[in-house]
PDB file of N, CA and C in Angstrom:
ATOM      1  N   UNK A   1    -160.764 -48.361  34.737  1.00  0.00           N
ATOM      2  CA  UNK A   1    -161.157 -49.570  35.428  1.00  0.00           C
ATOM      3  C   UNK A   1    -162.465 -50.057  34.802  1.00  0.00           C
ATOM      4  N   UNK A   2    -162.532 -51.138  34.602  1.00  0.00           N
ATOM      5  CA  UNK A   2    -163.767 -51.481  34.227  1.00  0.00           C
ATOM      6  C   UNK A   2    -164.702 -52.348  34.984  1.00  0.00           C
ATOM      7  N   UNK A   3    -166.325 -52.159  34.693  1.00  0.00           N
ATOM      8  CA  UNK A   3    -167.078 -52.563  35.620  1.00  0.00           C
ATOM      9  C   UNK A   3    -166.915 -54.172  35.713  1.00  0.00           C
ATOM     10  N   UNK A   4    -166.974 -54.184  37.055  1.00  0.00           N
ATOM     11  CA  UNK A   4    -166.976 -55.718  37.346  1.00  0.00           C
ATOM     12  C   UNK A   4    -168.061 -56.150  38.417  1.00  0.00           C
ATOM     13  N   UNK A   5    -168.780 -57.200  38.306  1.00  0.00           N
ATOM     14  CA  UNK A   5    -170.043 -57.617  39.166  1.00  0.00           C
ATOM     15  C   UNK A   5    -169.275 -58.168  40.158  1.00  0.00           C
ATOM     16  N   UNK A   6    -170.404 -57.562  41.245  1.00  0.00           N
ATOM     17  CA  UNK A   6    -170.209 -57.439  42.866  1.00  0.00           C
ATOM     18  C   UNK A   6    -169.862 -59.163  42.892  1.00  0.00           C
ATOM     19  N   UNK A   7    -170.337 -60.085  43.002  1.00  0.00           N
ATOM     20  CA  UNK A   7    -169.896 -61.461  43.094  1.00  0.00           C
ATOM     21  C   UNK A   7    -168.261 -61.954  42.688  1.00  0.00           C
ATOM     22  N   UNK A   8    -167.697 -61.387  41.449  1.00  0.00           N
ATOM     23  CA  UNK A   8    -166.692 -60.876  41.180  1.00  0.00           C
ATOM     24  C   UNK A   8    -165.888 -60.626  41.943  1.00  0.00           C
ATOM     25  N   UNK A   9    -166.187 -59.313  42.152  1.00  0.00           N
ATOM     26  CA  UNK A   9    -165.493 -58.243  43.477  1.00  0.00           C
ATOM     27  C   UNK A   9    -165.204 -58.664  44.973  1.00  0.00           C
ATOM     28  N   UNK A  10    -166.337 -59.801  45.460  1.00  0.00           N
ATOM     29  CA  UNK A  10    -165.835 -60.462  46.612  1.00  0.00           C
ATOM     30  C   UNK A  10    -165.291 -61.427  46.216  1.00  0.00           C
ATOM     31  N   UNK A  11    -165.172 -61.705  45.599  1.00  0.00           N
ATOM     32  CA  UNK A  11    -164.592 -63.313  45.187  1.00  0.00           C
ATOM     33  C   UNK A  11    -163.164 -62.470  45.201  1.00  0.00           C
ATOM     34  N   UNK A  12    -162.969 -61.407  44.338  1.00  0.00           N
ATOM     35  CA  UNK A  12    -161.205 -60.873  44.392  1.00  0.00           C
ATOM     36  C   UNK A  12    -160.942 -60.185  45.430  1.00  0.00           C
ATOM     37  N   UNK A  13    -162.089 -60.129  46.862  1.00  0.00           N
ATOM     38  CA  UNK A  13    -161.909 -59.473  47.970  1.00  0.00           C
ATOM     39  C   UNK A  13    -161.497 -60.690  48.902  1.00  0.00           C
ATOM     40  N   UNK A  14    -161.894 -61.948  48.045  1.00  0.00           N
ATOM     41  CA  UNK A  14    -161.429 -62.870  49.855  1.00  0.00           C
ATOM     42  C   UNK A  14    -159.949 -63.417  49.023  1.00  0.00           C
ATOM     43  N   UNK A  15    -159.851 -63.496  47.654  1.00  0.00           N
ATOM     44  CA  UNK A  15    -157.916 -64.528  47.050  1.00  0.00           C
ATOM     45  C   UNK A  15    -157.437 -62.993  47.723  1.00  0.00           C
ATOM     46  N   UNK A  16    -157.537 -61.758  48.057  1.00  0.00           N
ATOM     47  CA  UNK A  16    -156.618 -60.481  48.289  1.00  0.00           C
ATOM     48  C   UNK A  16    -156.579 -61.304  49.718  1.00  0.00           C
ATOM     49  N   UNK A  17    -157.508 -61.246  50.704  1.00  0.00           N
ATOM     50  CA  UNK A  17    -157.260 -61.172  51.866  1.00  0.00           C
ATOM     51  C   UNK A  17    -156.572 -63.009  52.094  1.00  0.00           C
ATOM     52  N   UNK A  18    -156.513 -63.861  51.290  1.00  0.00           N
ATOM     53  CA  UNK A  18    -155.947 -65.145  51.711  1.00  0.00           C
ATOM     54  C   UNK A  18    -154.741 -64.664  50.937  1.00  0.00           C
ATOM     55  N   UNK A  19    -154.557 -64.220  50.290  1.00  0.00           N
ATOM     56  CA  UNK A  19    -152.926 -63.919  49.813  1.00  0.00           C
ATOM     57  C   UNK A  19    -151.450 -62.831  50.745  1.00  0.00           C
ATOM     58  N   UNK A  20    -152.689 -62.196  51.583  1.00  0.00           N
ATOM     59  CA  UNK A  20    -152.216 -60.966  52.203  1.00  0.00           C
ATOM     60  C   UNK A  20    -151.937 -59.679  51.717  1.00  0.00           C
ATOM     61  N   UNK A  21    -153.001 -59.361  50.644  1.00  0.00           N
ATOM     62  CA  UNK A  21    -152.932 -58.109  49.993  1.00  0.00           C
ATOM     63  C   UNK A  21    -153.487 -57.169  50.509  1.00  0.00           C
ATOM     64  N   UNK A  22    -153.382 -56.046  50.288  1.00  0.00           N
ATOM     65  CA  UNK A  22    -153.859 -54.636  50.779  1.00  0.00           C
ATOM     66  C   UNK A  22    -155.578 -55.119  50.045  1.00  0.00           C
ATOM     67  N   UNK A  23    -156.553 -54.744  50.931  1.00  0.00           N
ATOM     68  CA  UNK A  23    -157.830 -54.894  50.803  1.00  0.00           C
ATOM     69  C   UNK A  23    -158.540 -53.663  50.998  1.00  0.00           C
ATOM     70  N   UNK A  24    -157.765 -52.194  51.008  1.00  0.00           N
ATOM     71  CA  UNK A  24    -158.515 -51.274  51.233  1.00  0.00           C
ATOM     72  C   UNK A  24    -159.615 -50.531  50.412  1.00  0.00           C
ATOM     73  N   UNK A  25    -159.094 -50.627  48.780  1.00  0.00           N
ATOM     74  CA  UNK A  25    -160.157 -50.266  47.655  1.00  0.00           C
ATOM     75  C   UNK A  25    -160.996 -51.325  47.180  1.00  0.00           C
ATOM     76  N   UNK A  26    -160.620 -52.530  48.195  1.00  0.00           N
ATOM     77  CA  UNK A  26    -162.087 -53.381  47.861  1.00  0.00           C
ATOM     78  C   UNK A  26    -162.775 -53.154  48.491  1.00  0.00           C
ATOM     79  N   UNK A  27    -162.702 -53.273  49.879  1.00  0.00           N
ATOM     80  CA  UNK A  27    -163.376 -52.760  51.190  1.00  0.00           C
ATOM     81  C   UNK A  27    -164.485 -51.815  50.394  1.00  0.00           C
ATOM     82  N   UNK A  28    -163.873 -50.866  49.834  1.00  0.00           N
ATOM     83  CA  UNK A  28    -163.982 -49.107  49.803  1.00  0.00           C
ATOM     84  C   UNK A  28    -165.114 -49.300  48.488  1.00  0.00           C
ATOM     85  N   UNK A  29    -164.779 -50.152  47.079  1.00  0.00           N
ATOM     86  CA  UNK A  29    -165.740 -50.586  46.362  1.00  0.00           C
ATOM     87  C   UNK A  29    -167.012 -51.798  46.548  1.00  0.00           C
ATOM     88  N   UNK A  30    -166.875 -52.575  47.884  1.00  0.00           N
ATOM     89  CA  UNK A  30    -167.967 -53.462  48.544  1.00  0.00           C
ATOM     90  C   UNK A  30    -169.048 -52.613  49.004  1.00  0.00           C
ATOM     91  N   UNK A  31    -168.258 -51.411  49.613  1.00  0.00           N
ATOM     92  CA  UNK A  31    -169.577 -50.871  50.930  1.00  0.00           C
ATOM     93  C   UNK A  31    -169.875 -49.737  49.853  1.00  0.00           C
ATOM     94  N   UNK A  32    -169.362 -49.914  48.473  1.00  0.00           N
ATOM     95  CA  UNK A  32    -170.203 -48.710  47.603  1.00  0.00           C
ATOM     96  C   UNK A  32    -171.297 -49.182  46.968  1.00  0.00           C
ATOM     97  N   UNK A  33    -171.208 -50.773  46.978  1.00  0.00           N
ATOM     98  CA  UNK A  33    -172.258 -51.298  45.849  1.00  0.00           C
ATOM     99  C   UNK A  33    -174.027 -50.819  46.463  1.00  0.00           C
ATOM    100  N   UNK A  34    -174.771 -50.713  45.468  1.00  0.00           N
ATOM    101  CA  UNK A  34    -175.988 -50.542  45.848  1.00  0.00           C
ATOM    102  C   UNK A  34    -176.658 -51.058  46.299  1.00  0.00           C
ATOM    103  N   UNK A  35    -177.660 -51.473  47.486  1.00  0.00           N
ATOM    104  CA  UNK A  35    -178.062 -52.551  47.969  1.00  0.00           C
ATOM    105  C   UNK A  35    -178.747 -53.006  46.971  1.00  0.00           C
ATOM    106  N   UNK A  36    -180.149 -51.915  46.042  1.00  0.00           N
ATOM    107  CA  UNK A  36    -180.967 -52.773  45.420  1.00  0.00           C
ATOM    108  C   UNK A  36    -180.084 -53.767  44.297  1.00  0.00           C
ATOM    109  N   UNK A  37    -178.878 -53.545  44.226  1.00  0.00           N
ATOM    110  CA  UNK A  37    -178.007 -54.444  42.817  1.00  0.00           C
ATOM    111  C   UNK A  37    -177.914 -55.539  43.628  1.00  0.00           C
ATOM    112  N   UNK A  38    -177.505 -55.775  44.801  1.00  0.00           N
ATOM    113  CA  UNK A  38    -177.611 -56.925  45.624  1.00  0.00           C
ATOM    114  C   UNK A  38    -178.876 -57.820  45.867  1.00  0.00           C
ATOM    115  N   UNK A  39    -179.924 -57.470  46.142  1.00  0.00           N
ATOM    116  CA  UNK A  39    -180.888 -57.608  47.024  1.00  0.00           C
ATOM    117  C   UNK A  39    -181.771 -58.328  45.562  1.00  0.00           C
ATOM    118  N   UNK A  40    -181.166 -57.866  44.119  1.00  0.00           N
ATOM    119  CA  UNK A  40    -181.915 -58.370  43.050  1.00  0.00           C
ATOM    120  C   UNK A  40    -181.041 -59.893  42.673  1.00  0.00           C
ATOM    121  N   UNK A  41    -180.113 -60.335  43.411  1.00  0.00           N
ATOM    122  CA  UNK A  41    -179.346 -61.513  42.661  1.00  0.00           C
ATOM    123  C   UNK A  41    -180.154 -62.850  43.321  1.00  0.00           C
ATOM    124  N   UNK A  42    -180.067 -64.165  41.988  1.00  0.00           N
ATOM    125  CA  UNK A  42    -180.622 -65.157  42.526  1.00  0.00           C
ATOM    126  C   UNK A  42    -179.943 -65.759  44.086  1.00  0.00           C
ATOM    127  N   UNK A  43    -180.738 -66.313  44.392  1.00  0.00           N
ATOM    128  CA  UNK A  43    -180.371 -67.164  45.685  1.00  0.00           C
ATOM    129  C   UNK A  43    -179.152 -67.532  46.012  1.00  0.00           C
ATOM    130  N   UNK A  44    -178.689 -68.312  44.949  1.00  0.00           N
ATOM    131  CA  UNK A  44    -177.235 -68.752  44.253  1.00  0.00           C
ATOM    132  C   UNK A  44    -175.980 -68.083  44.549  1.00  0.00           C
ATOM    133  N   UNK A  45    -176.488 -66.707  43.568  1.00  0.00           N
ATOM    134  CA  UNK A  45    -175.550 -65.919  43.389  1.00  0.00           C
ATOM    135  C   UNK A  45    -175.147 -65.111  44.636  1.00  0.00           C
ATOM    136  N   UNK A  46    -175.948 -64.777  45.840  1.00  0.00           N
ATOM    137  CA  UNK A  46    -176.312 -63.920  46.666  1.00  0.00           C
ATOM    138  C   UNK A  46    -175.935 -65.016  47.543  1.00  0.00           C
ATOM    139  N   UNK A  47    -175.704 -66.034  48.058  1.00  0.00           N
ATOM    140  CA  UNK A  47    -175.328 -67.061  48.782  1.00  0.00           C
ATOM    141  C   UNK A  47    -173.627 -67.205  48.639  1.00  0.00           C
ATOM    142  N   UNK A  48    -173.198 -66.849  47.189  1.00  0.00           N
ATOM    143  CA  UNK A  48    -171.439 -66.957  46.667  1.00  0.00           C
ATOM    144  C   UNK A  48    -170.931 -65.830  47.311  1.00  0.00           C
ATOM    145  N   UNK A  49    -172.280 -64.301  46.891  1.00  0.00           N
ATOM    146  CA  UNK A  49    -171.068 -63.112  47.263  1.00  0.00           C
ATOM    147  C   UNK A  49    -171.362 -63.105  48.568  1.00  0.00           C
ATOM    148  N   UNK A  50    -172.342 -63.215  49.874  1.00  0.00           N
ATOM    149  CA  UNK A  50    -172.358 -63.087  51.144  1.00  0.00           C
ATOM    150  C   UNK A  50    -170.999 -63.784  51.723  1.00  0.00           C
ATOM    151  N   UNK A  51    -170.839 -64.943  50.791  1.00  0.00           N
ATOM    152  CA  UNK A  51    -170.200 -66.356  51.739  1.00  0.00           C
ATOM    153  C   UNK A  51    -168.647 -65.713  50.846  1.00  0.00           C
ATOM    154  N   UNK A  52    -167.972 -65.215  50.021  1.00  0.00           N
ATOM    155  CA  UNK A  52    -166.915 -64.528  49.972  1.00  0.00           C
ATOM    156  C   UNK A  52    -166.617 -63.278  51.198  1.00  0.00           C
ATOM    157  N   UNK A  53    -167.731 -62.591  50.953  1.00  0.00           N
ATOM    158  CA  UNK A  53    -167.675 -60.996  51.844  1.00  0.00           C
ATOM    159  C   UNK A  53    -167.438 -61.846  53.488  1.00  0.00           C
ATOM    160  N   UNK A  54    -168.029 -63.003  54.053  1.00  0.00           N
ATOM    161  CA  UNK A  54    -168.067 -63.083  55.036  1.00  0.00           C
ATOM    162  C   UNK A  54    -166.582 -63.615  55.567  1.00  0.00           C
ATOM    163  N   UNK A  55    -166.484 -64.812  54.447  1.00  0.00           N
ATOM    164  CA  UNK A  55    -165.177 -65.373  54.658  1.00  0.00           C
ATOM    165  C   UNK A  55    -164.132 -64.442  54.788  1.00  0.00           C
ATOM    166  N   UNK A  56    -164.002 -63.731  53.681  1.00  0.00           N
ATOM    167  CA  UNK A  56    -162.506 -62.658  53.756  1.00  0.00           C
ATOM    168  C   UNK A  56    -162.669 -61.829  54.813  1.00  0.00           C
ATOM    169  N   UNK A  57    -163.613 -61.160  55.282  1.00  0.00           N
ATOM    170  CA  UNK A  57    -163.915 -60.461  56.629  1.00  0.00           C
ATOM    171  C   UNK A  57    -163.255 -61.438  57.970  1.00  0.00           C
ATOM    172  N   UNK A  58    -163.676 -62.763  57.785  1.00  0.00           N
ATOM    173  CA  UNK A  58    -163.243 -63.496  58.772  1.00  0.00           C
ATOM    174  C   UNK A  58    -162.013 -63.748  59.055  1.00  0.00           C
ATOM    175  N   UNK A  59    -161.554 -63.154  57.783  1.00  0.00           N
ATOM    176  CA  UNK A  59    -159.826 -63.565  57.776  1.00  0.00           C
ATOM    177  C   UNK A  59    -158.910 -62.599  57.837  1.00  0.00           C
ATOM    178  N   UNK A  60    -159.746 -61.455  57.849  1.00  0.00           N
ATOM    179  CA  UNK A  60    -158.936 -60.174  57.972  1.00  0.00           C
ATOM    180  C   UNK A  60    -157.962 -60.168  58.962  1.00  0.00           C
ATOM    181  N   UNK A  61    -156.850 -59.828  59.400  1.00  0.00           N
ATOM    182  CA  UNK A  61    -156.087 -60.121  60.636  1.00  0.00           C
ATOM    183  C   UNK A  61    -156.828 -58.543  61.692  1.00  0.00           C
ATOM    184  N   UNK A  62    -156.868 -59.269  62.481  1.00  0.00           N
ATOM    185  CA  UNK A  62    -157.686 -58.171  64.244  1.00  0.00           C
ATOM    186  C   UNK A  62    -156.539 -56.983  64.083  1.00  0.00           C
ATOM    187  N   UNK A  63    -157.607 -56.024  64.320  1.00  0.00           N
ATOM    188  CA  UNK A  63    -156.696 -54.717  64.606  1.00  0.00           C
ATOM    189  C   UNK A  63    -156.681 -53.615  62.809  1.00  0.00           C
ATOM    190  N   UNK A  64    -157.296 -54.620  62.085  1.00  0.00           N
ATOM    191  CA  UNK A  64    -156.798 -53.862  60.598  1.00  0.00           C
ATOM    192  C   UNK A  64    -157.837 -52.554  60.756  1.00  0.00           C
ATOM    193  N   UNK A  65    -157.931 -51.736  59.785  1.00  0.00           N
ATOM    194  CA  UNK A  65    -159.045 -50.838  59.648  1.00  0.00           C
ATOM    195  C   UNK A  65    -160.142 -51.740  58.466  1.00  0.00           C
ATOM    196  N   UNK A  66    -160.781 -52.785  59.140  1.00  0.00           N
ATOM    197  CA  UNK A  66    -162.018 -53.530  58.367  1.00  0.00           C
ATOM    198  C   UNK A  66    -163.190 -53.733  58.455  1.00  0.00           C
ATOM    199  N   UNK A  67    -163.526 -52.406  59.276  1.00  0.00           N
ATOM    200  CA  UNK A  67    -164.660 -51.656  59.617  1.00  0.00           C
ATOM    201  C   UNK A  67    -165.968 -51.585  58.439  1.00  0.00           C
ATOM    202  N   UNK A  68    -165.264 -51.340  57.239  1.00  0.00           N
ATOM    203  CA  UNK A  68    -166.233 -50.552  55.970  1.00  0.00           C
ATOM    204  C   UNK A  68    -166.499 -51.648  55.700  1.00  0.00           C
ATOM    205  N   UNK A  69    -167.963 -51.744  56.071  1.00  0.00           N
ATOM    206  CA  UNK A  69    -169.283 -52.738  55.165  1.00  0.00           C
ATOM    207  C   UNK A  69    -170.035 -52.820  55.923  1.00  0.00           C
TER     208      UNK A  69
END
């Protein structure tokens, strides 16, 4: 697998969850990222991956195991 930036990673965590894909090893690679790798992105960038992570969370269907983050 190769490395892919967290902005990336939610962005292919919310087309999984609007498509209806299994979201469990994104989940599982979101709540691994490091905070300080986060906490260092511009405004911008850190505004795209919150507002992916939040959206696909929002869309998760109730009842899933979408606990991890």
């Amino acid at each position: 697998m190769t490395e892919q930036s967290p902005t990336m990673l939610s962005a292919e965590f919310l087309s999984a969850v609007r498509h209806g894909e299994e979201t469990a090893a994104l989940r599982s690679r979101l709540a691994s990222l490091p905070e300080a790798e986060i906490a260092g992105f511009s405004r911008e960038r850190a505004t795209a991956f919150w507002l992916n992570v939040y959206n696909g969370y929002a869309q998760v269907p109730s009842g899933s195991q979408a606990r991890t983050l």
